[in-house]
Protein backbone atom coordinates (compact mmCIF):
# COMPACT_ATOMS: atom_id res chain seq x y z
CA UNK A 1 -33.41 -0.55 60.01
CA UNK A 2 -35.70 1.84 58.23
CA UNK A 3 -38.79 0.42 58.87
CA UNK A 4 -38.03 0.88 62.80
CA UNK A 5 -37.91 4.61 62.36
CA UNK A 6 -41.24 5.49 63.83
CA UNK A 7 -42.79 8.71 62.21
CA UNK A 8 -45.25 11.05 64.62
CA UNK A 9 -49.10 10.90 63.23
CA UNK A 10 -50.49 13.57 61.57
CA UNK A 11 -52.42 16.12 63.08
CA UNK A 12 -56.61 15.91 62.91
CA UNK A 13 -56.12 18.74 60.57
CA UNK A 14 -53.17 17.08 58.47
CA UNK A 15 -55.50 14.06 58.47
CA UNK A 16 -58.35 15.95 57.01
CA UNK A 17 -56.22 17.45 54.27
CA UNK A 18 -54.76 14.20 53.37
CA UNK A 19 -58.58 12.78 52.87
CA UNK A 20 -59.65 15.72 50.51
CA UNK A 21 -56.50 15.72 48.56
CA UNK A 22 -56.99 12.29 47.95
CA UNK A 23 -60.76 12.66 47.13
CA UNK A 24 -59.57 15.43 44.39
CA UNK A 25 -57.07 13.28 42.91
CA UNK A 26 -58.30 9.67 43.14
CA UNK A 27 -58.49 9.97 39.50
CA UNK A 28 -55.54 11.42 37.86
CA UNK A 29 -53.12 9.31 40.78
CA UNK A 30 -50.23 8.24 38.90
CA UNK A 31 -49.29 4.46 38.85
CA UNK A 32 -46.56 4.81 41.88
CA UNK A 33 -48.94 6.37 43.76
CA UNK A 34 -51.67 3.88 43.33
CA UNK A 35 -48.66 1.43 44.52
CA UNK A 36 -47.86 3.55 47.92
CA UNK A 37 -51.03 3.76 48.80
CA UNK A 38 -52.20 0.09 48.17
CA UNK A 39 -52.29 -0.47 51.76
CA UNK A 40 -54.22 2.49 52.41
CA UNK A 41 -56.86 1.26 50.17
CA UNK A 42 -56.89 -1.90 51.70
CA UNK A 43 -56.94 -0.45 55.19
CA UNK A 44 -59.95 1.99 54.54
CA UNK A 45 -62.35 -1.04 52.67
CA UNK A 46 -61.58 -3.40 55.89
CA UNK A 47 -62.20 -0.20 58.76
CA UNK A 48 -64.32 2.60 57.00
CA UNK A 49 -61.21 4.68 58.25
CA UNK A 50 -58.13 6.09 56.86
CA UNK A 51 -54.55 4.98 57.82
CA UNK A 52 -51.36 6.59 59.27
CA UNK A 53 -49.73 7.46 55.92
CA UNK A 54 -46.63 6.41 57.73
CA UNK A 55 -47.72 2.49 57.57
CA UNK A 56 -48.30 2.43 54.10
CA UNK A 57 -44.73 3.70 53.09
CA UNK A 58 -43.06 1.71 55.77
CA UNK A 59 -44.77 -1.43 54.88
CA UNK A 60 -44.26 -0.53 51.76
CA UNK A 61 -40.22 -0.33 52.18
CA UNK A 62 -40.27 -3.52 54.31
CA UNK A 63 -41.69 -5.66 51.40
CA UNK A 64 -39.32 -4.51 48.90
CA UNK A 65 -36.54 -4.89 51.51
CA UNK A 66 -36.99 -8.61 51.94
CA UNK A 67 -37.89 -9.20 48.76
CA UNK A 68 -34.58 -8.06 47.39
CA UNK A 69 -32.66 -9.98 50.88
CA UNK A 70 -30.15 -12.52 50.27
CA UNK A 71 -30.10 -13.17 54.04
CA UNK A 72 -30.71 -17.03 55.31
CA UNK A 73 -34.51 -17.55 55.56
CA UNK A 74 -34.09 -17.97 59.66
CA UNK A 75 -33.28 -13.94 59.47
CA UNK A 76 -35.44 -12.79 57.34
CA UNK A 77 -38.64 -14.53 59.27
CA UNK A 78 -36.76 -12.81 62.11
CA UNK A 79 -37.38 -9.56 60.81
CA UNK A 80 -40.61 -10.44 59.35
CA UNK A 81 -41.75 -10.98 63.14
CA UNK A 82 -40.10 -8.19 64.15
CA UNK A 83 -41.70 -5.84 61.54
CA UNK A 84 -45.10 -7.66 62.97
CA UNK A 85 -44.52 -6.66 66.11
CA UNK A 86 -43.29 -2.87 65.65
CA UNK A 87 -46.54 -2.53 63.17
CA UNK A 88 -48.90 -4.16 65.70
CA UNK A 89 -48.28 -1.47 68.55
CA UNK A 90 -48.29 1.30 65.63
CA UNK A 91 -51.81 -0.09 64.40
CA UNK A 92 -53.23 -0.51 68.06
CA UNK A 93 -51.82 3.17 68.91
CA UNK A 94 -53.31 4.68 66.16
CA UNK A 95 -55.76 7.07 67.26
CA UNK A 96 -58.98 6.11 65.15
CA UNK A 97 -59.41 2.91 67.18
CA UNK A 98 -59.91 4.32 70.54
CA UNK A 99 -62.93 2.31 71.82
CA UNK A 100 -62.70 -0.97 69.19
CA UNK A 101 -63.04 -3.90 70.27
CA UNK A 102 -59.75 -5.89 70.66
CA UNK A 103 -61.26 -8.52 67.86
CA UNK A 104 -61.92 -5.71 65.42
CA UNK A 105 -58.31 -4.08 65.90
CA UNK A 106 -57.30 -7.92 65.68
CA UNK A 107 -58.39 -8.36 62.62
CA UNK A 108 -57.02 -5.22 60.98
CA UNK A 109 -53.53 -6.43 62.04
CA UNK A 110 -54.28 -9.80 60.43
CA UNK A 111 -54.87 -8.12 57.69
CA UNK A 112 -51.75 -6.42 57.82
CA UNK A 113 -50.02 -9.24 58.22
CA UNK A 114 -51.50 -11.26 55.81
CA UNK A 115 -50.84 -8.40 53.14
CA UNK A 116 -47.05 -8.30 53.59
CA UNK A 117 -46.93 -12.00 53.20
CA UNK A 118 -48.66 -12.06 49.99
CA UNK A 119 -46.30 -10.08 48.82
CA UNK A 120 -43.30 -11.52 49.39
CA UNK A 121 -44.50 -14.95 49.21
CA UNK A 122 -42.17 -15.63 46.35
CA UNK A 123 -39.56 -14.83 47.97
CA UNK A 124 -39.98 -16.75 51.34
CA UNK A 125 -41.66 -20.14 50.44
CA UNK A 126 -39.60 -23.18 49.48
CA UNK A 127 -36.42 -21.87 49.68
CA UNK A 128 -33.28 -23.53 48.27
CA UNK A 129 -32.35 -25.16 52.16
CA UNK A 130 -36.16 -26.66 52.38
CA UNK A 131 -36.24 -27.59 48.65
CA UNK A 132 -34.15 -31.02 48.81
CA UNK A 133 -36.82 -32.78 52.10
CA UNK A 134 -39.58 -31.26 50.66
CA UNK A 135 -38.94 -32.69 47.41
CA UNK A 136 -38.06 -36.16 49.87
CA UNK A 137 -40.79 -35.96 51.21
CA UNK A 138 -43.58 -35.69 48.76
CA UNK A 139 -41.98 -38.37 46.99
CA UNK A 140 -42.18 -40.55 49.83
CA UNK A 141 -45.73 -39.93 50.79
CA UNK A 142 -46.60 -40.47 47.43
CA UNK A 143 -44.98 -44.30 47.30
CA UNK A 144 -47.29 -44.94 50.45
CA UNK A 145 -50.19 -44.87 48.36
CA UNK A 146 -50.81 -48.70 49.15
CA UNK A 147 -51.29 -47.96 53.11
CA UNK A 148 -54.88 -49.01 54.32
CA UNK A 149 -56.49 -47.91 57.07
CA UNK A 150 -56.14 -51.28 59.13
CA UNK A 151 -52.29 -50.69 58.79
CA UNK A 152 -53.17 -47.82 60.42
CA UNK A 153 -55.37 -49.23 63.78
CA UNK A 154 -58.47 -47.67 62.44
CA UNK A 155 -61.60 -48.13 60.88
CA UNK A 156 -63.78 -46.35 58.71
CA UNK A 157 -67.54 -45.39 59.33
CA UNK A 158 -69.90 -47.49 57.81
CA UNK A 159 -71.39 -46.62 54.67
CA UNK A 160 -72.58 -42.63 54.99
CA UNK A 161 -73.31 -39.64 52.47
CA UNK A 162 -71.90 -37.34 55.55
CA UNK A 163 -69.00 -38.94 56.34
CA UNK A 164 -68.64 -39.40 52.72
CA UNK A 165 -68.69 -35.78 52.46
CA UNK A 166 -66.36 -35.20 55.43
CA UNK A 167 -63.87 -37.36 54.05
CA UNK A 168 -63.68 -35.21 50.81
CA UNK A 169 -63.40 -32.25 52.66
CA UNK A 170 -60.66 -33.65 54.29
CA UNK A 171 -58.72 -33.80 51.55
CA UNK A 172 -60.21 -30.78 50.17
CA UNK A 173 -58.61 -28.48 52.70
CA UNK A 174 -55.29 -30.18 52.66
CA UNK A 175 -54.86 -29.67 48.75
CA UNK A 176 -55.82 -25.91 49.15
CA UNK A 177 -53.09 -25.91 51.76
CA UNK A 178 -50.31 -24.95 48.32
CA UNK A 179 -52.73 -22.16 46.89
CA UNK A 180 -52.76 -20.05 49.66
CA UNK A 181 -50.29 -17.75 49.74
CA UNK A 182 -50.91 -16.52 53.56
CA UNK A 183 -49.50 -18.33 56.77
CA UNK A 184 -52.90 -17.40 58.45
CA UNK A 185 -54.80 -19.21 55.21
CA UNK A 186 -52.71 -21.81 55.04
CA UNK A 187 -53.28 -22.74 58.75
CA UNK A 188 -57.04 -21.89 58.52
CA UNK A 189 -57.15 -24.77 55.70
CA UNK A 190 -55.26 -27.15 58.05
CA UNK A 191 -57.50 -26.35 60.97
CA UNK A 192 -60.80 -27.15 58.28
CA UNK A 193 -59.44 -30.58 57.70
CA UNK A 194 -58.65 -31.69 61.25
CA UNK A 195 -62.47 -30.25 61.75
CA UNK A 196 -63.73 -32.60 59.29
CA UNK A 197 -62.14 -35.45 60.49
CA UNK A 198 -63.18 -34.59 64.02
CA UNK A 199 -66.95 -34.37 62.44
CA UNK A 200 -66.09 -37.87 60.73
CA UNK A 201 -64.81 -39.37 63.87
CA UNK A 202 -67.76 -38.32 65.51
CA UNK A 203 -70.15 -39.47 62.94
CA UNK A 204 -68.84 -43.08 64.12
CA UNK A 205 -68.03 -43.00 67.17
CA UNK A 206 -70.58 -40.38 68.82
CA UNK A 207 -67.89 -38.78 70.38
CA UNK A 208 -64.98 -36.01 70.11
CA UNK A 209 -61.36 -37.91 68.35
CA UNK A 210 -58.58 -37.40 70.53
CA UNK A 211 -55.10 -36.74 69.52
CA UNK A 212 -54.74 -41.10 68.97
CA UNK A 213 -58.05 -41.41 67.36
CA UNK A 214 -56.83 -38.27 65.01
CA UNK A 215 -53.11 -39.04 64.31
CA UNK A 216 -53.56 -41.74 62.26
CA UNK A 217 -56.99 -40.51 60.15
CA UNK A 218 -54.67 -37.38 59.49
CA UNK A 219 -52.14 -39.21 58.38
CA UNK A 220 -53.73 -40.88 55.92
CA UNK A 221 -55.75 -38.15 54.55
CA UNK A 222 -52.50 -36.78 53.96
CA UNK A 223 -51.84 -40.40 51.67
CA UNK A 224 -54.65 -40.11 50.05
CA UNK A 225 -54.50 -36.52 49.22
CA UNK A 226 -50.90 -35.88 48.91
CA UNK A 227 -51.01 -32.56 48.97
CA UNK A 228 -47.45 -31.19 47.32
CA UNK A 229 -45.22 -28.72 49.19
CA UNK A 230 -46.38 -30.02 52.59
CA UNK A 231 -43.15 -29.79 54.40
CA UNK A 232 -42.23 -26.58 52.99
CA UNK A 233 -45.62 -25.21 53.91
CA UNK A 234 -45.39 -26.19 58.06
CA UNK A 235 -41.73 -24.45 57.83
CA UNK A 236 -43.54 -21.14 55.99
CA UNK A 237 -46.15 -20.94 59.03
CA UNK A 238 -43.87 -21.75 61.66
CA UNK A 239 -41.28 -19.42 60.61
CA UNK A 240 -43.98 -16.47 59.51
CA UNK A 241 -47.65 -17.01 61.27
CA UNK A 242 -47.21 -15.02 64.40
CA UNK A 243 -45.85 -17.12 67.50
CA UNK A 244 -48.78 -16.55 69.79
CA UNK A 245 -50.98 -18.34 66.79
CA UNK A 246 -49.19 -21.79 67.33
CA UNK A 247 -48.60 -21.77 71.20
CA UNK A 248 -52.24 -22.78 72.37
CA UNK A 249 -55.99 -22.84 71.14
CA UNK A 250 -57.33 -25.06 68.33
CA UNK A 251 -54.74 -23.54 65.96
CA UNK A 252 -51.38 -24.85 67.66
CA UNK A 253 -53.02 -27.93 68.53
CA UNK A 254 -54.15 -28.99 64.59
CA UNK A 255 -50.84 -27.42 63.89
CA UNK A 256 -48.85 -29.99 65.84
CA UNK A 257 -51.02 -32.79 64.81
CA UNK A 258 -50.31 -32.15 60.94
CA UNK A 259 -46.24 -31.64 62.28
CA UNK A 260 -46.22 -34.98 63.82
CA UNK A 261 -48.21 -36.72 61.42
CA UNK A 262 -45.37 -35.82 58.65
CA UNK A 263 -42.92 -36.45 61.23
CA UNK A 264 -44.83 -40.32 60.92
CA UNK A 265 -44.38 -40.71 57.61
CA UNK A 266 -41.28 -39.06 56.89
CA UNK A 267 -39.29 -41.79 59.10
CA UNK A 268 -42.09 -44.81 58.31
CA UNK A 269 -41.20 -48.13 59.27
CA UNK A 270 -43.00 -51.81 60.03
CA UNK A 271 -42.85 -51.43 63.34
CA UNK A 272 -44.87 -47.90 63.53
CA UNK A 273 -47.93 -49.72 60.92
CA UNK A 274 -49.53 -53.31 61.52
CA UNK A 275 -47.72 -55.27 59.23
CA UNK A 276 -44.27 -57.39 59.20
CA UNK A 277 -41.42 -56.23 57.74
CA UNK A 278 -41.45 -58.49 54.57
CA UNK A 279 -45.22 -57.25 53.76
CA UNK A 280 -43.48 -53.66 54.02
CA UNK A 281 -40.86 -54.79 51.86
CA UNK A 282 -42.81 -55.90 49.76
CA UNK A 283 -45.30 -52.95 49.52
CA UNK A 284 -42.61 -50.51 49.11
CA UNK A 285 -41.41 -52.00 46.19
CA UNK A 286 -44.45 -51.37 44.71
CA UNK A 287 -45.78 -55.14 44.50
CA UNK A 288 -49.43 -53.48 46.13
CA UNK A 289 -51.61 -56.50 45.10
CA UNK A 290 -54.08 -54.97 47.38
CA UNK A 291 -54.33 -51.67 45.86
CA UNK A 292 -57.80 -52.37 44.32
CA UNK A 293 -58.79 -52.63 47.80
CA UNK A 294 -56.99 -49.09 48.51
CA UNK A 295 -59.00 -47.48 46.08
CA UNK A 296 -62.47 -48.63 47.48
CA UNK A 297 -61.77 -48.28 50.53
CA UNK A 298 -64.65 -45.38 52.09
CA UNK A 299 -61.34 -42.80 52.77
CA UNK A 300 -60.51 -43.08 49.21
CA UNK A 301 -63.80 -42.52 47.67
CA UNK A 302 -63.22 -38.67 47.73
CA UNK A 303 -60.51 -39.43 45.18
CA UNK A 304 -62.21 -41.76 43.01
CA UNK A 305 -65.28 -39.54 42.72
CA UNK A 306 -62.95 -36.50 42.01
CA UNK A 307 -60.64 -39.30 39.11
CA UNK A 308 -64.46 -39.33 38.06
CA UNK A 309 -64.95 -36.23 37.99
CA UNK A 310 -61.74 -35.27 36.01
CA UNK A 311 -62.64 -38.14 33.43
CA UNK A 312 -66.25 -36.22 32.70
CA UNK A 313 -65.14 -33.05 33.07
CA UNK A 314 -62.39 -34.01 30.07
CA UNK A 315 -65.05 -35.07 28.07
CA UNK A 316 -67.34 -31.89 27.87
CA UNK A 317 -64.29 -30.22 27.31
CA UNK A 318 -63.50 -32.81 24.49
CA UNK A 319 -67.27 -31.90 23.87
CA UNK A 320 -67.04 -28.29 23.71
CA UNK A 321 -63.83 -28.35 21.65
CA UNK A 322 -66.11 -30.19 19.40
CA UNK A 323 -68.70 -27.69 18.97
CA UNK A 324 -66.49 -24.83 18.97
CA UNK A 325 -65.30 -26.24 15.80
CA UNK A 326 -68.19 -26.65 14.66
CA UNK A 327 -69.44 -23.41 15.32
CA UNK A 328 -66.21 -21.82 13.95
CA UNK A 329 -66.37 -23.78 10.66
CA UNK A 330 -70.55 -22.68 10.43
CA UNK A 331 -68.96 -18.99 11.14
CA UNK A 332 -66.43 -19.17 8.84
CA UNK A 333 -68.92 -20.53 6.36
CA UNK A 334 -71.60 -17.66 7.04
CA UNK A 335 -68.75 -15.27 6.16
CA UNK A 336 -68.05 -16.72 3.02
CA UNK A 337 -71.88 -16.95 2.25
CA UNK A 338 -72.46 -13.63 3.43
CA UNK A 339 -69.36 -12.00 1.32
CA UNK A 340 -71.30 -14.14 -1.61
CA UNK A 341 -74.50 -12.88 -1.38
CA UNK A 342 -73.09 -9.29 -0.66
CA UNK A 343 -71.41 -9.50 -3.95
CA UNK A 344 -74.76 -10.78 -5.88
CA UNK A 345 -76.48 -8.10 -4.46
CA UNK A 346 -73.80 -5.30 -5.81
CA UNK A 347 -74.13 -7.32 -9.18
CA UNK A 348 -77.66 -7.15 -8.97
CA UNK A 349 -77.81 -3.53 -7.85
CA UNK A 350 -75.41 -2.95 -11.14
CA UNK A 351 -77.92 -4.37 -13.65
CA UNK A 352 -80.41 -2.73 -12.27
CA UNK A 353 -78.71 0.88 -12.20
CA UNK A 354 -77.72 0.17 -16.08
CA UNK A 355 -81.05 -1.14 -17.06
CA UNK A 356 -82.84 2.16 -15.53
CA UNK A 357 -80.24 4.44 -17.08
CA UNK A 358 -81.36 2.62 -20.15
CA UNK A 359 -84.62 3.13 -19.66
CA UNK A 360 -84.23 6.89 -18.77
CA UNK A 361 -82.15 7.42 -22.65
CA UNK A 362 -85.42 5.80 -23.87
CA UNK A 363 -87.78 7.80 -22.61
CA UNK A 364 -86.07 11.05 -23.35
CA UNK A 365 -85.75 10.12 -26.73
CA UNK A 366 -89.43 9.38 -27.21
CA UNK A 367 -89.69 13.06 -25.44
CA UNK A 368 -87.95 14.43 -27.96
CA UNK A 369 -89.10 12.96 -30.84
């Protein structure tokens, strides 16, 4: 493949050329230019240092490559890793970062990575052989909207503005999960909730949640949030985050706690939640008598605050609708006034001219005379 064709570096004096051409010409650069070297640009504000033009153009060829692929998503986040990993030892090769620390030269292949994936985001996420159980999926989590937390074995802390706050956070993170376009920003927000419901758990408990103390608060932040695209978005970072980002640490660990929790729900039954099968029944079928009690529960008062929220905000906007009216119909009204009093003045300025004339035949009669 094309993108495996390594090309050699350019020499210190090459390098040099390339910076002061591209000094001379940053202006006039045509529009495909500006395109080839987006990387570049990106490179140079994260480092302070400017980039094998090799790796722009390659990268460059990769993204259009999968973004016109018909291949099966399996291959194509084969080839995504592989491009990773033929990039990475180009990037940590490349002679500028002799003596960086490994976090620094980290980071700039992050950033690498992150950049291709925005890219062809479109193109990768959801695809048609995900669509159908993520679609499942979301509609089932959303028809467990009566689940409490008892059904769950756990309680919530007692009345507390922090664990109020970590509780909205929570949820926070998980709905940011489907605007991120990044595998490494998607897993950063999943990582931010399971810290907030660690911080919650600890509020209560004065101690650290293990996985069984986490599970089930996960799972029903994920309830209460329902955050769409949540099946589709573990297969996008599993198939494209890097593999050494999900095999250990914090990351693989909140990773496989948001996999199992969905897991949970996807095959519910009365068995796996403290109720009997009839109350299930019954719940499913959307008799929730006790959903009053859902909604003020302490977990759910993140969402009421933000229904709150939605309700107020939609009535300053209904507000400033209002006055924009207003002050449209008061503009539109000045103009008229304005074109009114513009004429008056002409009309005035008229009589005035014709009455001076006048005067000025008068007066050179009585010279005359």
């Amino acid at each position: 493949m094309d993108f495996f064709r390594s090309g050699l570096s350019p020499s210190p004096s090459n390098r040099r050329r390339a910076v002061e051409e591209n000094d001379n010409s940053q202006e006039d650069e045509s529009a495909d230019n500006q395109d080839r070297n987006q990387f570049s640009y990106y490179f140079m504000l994260r480092t302070g240092k400017v980039l094998d033009l090799n790796i722009p153009q390659q990268t460059k060829n990769f993204i259009f490559r999968v973004r016109g692929s018909k291949e099966d998503i399996n291959i194509r986040s084969k080839e995504v890793q592989m491009f990773y990993s033929f990039m990475t030892k180009k990037i940590k090769n490349f002679p500028y970062f002799e003596g960086w620390k490994q976090e620094s030269i980290d980071d700039v292949v992050v950033g690498m990575e992150r950049f291709v994936m925005v890219n062809i985001y479109a193109n990768v996420f959801n695809p048609p052989s995900d669509r159908e159980k993520n679609d499942a999926i979301d509609c089932k989590i959303r028809s467990l909207h009566w689940i409490l937390p008892k059904h769950l074995d756990f309680t919530l802390p007692s009345d507390n503005e922090n664990s109020d706050r970590q509780l909205a956070l929570a949820q926070y993170y998980l709905l940011e999960l489907n605007k991120k376009r990044s595998p490494h920003d998607k897993i950063a927000c999943i990582v931010l909730c399971c810290k907030a419901l660690h911080d919650l758990f600890n509020l209560a408990h004065d101690k650290a949640a293990g996985a069984d103390e986490l599970l089930p608060m996960l799972i029903y932040t994920i309830i209460v949030a329902a955050p769409p695209n949540l099946y589709a978005t573990t297969q996008y970072i599993d198939r494209f985050l890097p593999p050494e980002a999900l095999t250990s640490g914090e990351t693989g660990y909140n990773f496989t706690n948001i996999c199992c929790a969905l897991q949970f729900l996807e095959n519910i039954s009365p068995d796996k939640l403290s109720l009997s099968p009839e109350e299930f029944d019954h719940f499913m079928e959307g008799h929730s008598s006790h959903l009053e009690e859902a909604l003020s529960t302490k977990f759910a008062s993140g969402l009421l605050d933000n229904i709150n929220r939605v309700k107020e905000c939609e009535d300053k906007v209904r507000q400033l609708q209002s006055y924009h009216d207003k002050l449209r119909n008061n503009t539109e009204q000045l103009q008229v006034d304005i074109t009114k009093h513009k004429a008056e003045v002409h009309k005035s300025l008229s009589e005035m001219r014709a009455k001076f004339s006048s005067l000025e035949e008068e007066m050179a009669k009585l010279l005359t005379s």
